[in-house]
Protein backbone atom coordinates (compact mmCIF):
# COMPACT_ATOMS: atom_id res chain seq x y z
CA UNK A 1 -5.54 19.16 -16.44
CA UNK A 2 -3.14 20.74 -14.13
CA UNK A 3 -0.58 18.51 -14.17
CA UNK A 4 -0.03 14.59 -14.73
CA UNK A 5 2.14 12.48 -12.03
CA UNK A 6 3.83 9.42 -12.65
CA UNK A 7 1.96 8.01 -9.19
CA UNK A 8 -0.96 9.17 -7.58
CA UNK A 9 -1.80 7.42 -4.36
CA UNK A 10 -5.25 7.59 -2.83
CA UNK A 11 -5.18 7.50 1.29
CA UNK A 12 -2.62 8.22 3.91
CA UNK A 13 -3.80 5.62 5.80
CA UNK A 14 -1.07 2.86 6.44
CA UNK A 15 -1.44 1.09 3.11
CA UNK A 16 -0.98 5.01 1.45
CA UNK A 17 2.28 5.82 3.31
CA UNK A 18 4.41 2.58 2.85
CA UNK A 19 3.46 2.60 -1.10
CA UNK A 20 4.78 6.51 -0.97
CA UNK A 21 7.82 5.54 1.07
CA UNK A 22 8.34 2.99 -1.70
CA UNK A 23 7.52 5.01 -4.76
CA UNK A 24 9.12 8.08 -3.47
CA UNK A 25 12.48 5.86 -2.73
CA UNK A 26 12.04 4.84 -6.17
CA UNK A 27 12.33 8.98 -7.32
CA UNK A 28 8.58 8.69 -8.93
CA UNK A 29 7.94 11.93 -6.57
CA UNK A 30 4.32 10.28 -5.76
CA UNK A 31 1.60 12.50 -5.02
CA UNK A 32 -0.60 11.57 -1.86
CA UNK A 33 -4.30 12.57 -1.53
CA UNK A 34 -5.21 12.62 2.43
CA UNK A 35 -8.90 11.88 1.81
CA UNK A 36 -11.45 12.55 3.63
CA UNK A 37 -10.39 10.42 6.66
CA UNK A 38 -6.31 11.14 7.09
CA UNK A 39 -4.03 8.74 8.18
CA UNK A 40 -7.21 6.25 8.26
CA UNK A 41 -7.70 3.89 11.75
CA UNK A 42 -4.88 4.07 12.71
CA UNK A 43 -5.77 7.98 13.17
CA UNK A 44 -8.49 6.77 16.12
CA UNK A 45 -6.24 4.04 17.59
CA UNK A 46 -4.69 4.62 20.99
CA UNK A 47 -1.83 2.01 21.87
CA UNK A 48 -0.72 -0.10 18.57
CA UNK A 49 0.84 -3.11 19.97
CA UNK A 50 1.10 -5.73 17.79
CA UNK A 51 3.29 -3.51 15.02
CA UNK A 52 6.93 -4.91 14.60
CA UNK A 53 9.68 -2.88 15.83
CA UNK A 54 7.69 -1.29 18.61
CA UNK A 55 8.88 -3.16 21.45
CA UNK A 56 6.45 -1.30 23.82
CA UNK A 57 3.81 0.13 21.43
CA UNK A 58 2.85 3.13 20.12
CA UNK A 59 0.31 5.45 19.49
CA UNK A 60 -1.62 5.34 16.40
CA UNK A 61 -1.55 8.57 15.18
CA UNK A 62 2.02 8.65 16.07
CA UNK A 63 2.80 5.86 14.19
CA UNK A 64 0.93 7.26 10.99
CA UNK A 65 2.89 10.66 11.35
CA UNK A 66 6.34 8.65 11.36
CA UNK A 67 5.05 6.84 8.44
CA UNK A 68 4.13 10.63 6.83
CA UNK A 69 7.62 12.05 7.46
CA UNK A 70 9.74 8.68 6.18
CA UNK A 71 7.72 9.27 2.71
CA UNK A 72 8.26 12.92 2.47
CA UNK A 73 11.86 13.18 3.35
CA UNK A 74 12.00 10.87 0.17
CA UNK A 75 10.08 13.53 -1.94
CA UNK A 76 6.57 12.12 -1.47
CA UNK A 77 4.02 14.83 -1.46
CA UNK A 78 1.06 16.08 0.67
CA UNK A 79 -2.52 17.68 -0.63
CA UNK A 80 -5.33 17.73 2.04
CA UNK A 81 -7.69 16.53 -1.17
CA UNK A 82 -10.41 13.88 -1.88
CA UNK A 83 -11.47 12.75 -5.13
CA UNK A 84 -14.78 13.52 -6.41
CA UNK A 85 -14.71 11.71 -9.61
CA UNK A 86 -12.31 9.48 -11.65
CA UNK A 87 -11.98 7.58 -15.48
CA UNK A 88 -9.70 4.76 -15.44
CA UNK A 89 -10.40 4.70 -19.67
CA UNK A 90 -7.96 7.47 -20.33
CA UNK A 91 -4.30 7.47 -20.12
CA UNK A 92 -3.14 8.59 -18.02
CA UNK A 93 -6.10 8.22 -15.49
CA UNK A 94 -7.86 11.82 -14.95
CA UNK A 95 -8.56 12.52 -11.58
CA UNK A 96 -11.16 15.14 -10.52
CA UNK A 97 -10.52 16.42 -6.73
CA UNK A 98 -11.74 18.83 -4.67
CA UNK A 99 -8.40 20.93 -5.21
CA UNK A 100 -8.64 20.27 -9.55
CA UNK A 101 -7.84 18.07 -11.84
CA UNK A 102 -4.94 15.78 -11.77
CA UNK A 103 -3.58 13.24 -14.47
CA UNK A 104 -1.76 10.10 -13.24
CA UNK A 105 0.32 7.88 -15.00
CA UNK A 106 0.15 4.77 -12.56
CA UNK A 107 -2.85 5.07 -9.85
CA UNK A 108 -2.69 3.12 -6.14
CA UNK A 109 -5.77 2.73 -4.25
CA UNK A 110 -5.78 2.85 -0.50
CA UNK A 111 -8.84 4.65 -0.15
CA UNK A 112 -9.55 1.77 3.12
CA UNK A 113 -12.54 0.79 4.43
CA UNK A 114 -14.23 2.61 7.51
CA UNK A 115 -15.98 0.91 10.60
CA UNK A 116 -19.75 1.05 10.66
CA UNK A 117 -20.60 2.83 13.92
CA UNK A 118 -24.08 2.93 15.94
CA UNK A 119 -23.44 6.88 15.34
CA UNK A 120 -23.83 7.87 19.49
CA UNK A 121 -21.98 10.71 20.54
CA UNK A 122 -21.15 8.81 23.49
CA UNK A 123 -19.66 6.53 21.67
CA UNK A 124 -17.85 8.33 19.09
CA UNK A 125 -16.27 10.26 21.84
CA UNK A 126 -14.97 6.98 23.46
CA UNK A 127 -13.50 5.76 20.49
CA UNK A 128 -10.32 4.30 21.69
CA UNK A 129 -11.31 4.94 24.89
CA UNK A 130 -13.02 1.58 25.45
CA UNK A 131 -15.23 1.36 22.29
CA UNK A 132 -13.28 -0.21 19.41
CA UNK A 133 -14.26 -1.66 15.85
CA UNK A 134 -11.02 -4.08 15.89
CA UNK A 135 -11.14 -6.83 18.43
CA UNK A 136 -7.94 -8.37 17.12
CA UNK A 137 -6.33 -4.67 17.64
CA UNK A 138 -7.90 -4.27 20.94
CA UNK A 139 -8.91 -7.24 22.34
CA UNK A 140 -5.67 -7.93 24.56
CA UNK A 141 -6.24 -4.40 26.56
CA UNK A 142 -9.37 -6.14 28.26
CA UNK A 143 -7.62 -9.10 29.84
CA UNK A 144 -9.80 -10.29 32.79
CA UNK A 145 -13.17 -7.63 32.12
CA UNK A 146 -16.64 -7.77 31.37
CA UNK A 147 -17.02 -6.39 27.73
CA UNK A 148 -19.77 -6.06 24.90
CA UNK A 149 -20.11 -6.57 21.31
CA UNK A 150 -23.14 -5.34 18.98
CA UNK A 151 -24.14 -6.95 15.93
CA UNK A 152 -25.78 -9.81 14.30
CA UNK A 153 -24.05 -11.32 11.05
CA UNK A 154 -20.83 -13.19 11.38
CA UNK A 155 -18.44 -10.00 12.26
CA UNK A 156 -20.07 -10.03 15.61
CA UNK A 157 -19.48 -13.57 16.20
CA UNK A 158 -16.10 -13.91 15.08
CA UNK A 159 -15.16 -10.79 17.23
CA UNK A 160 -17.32 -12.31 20.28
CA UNK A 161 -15.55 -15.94 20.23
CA UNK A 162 -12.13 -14.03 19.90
CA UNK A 163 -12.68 -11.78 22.26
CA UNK A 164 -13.53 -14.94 25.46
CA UNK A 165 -9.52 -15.34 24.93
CA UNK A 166 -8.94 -12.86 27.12
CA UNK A 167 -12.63 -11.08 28.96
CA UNK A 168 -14.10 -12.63 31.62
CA UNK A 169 -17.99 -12.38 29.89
CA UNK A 170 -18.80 -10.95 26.51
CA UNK A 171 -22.11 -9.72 25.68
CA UNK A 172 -23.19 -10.16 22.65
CA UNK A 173 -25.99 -7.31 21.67
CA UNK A 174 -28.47 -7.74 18.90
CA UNK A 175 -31.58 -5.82 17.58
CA UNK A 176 -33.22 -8.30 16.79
CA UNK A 177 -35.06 -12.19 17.62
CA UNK A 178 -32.80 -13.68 14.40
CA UNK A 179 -29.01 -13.87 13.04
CA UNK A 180 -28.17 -12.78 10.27
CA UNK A 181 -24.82 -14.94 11.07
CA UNK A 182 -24.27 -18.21 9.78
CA UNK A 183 -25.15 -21.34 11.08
CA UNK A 184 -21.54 -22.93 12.14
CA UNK A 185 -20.05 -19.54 13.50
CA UNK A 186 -23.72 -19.09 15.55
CA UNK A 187 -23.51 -22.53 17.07
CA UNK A 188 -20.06 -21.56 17.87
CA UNK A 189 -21.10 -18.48 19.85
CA UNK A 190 -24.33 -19.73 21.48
CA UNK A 191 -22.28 -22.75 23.08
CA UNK A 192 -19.49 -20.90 24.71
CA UNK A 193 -20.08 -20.47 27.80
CA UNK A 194 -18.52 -16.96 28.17
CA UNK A 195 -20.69 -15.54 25.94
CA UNK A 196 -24.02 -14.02 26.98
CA UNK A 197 -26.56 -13.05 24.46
CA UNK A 198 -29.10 -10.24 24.49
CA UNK A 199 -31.35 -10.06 21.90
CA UNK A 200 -34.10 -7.58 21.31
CA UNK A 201 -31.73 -5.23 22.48
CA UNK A 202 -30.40 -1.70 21.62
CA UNK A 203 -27.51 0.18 22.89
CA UNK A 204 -28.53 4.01 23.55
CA UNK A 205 -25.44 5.40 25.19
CA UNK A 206 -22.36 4.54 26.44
CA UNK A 207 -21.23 5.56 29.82
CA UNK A 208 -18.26 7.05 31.07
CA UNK A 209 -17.56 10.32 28.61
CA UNK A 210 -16.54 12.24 31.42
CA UNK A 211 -13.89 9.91 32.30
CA UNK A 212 -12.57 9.06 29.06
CA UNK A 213 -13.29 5.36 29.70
CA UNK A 214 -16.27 2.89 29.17
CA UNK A 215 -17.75 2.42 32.15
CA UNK A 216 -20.93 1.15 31.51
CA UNK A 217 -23.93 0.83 28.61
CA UNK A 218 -27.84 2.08 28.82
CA UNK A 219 -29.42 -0.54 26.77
CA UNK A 220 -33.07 -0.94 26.28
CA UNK A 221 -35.06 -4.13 25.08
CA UNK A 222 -37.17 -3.03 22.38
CA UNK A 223 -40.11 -5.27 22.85
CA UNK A 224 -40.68 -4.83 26.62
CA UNK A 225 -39.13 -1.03 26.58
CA UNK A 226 -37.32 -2.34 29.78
CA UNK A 227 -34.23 0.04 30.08
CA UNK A 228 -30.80 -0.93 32.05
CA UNK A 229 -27.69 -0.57 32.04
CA UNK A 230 -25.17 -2.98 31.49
CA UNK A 231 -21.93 -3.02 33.51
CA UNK A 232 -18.97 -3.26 30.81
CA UNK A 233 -15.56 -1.94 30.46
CA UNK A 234 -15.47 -2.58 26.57
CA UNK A 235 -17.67 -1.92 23.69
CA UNK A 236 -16.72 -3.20 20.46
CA UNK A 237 -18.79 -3.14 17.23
CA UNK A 238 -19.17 -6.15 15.06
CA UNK A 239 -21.48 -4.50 12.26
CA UNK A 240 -18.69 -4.33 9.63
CA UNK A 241 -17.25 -2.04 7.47
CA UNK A 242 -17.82 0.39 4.43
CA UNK A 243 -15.32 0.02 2.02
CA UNK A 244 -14.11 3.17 0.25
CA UNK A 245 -14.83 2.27 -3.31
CA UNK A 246 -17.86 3.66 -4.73
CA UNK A 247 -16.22 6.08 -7.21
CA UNK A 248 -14.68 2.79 -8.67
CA UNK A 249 -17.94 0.89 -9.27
CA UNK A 250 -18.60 0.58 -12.99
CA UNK A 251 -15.16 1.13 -13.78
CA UNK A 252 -12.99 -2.09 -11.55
CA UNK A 253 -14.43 -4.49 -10.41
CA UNK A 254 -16.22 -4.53 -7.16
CA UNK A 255 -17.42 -7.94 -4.48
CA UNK A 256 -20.75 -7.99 -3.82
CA UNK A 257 -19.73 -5.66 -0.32
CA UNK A 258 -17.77 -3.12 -2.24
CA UNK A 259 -14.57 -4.24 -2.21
CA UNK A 260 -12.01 -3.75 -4.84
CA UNK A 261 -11.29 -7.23 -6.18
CA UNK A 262 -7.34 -7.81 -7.12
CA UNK A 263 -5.41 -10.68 -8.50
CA UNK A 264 -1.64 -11.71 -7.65
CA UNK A 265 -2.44 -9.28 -4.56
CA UNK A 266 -2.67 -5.63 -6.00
CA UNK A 267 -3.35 -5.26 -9.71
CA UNK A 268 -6.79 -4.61 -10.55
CA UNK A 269 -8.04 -5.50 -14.16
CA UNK A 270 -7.07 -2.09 -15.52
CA UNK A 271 -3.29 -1.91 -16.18
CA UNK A 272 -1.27 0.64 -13.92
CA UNK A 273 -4.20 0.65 -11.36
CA UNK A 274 -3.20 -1.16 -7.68
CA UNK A 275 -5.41 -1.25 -5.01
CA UNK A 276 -3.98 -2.00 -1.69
CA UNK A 277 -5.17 -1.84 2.55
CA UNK A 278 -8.50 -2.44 3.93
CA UNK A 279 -10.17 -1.33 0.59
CA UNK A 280 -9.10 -4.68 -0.95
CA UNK A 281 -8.68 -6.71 2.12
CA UNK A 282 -11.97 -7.94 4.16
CA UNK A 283 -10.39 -10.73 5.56
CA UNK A 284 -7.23 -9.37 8.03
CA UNK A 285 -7.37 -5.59 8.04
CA UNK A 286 -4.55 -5.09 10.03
CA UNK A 287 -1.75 -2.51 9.96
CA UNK A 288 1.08 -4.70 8.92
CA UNK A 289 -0.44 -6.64 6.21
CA UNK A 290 -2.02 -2.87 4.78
CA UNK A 291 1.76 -1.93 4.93
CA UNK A 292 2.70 -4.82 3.20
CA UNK A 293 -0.19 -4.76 0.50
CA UNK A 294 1.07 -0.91 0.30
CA UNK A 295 4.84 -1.85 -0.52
CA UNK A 296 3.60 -4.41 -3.15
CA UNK A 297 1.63 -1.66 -5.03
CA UNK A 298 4.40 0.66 -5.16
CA UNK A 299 6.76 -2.14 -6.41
CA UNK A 300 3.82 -3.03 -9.64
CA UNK A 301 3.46 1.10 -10.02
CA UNK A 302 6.91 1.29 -10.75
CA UNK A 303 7.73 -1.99 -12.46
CA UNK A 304 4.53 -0.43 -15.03
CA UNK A 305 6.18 2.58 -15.57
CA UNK A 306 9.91 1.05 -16.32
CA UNK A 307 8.00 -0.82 -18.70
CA UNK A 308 6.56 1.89 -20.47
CA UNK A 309 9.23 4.42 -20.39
CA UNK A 310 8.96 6.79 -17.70
């Protein structure tokens, strides 16, 4: 191995950079891997709003790049690096990434969990522009509009009935005749009145690219092959997410969606291993509780190592 660390963390997402402000505060000179996805959502998020101590927002990357210089004026550092392969039965933990092999001592997890997208290049290009996977994030930007949501399981609904807070009319898009959703949070959404469903129904674009704002959706019913277009300002997705865990399956333990399942908040069942963020969390996935998830870890990491001597 190249070298063993006393703290590896995986992700430089929000949940990555508080534990290596933390751990590098604490002198354990933590190592961050960027993954394959730096700085995590908050990397795609325009105006951050709801993040204490940002009285009139602030961007999302710029956020995460505040976050990256508070942990390496501590002594946190830096490798553009994903891991390809890991064993949590050795001490200390080996780590295979793309850049070698690294040993670590204590390991934190904040590998997150990424949106599922319809994959349009439309729509990726409009990406906090108008199309968001976070209606809690988001939702308050479309005060008074016409928006749309796409899905079919519970997501969808929940982000539909929070969404009527503030739009005028929320469209709620679906592939298909059924719901996959269950029956309380459906017989939620099909009795508010704000919400108007469209089943049968596929999104193939969304408009307004060239303006760097949604202006608009093509959407064709799949039975009748009827194409229209539907005259939104918002597009959110309610088709979940993908956590980032599947180099961990067989070694932690896993729900039945892939996420890393913790007790008293961070440890896993292997000692010295913390997962923290959106990789662990499918209920609030929000930047403040990843950052507080994040210091916890770092707090356990070092508490382990104190314990056993380093």
């Amino acid at each position: 191995m190249e070298e063993i660390r006393d703290t590896v963390i995986l992700g430089s997402g929000c949940s990555g950079l508080t534990a290596a402000i933390y751990s590098a505060r604490a002198n354990l000179k933590p190592l961050v891997l960027e993954g394959h996805e730096p700085g995590g959502q908050l990397s795609i998020t325009t105006m951050v709003e709801n993040f204490p101590g940002w009285p009139d927002g602030i961007q999302g990357p710029e956020l995460i790049e505040n976050m990256k210089k508070q942990a390496a004026r501590f002594g946190a550092e830096f490798k553009m690096s994903h891991l390809v392969s890991v064993d949590l039965n050795v001490h200390p933990f080996r780590l295979k990434t793309s850049n070698g092999e690294i040993g670590a001592r204590t390991l934190i997890i904040a590998s997150g969990a990424s949106a599922r997208w319809l994959g349009l290049p439309s729509e990726q290009a409009l990406i906090g522009h108008g199309v968001s996977s976070c209606a809690t994030c988001d939702g308050f930007f479309f005060n008074g509009h016409d928006i749309a949501v796409v899905g079919g399981g519970d997501t969808a609904m929940e982000e539909a009935l929070f969404l009527t807070r503030f739009a005028t009319k929320v469209y709620l898009i679906h592939r298909r005749e059924s719901f996959r959703a269950s029956k309380v949070m459906l017989d939620r959404t099909l009795s508010n009145p704000k919400i108007v469903i469209l089943t049968n129904t596929v999104v193939e674009e969304v408009l307004g690219v060239e303006e760097k704002s949604v202006r608009g959706l093509h959407i064709r019913n799949v039975k009748t092959n009827e194409k229209s277009v539907l005259p939104v300002t918002g597009f959110f997705l309610g088709i979940g997410h993908e956590p980032n865990a599947k180099m961990f399956q067989g070694q932690i333990d896993l729900d039945e969606d892939g996420y890393i399942l913790t007790k008293d908040n961070v440890h896993t069942k292997i000692p010295g291993v913390y997962a923290c963020g959106d990789v662990q969390d499918r209920r609030y996935r929000q930047a403040i509780t990843a950052a507080g998830t994040g210091c916890m870890a770092a707090l356990e990491a070092e508490k382990f190592l104190e314990e056993h001597g380093h």
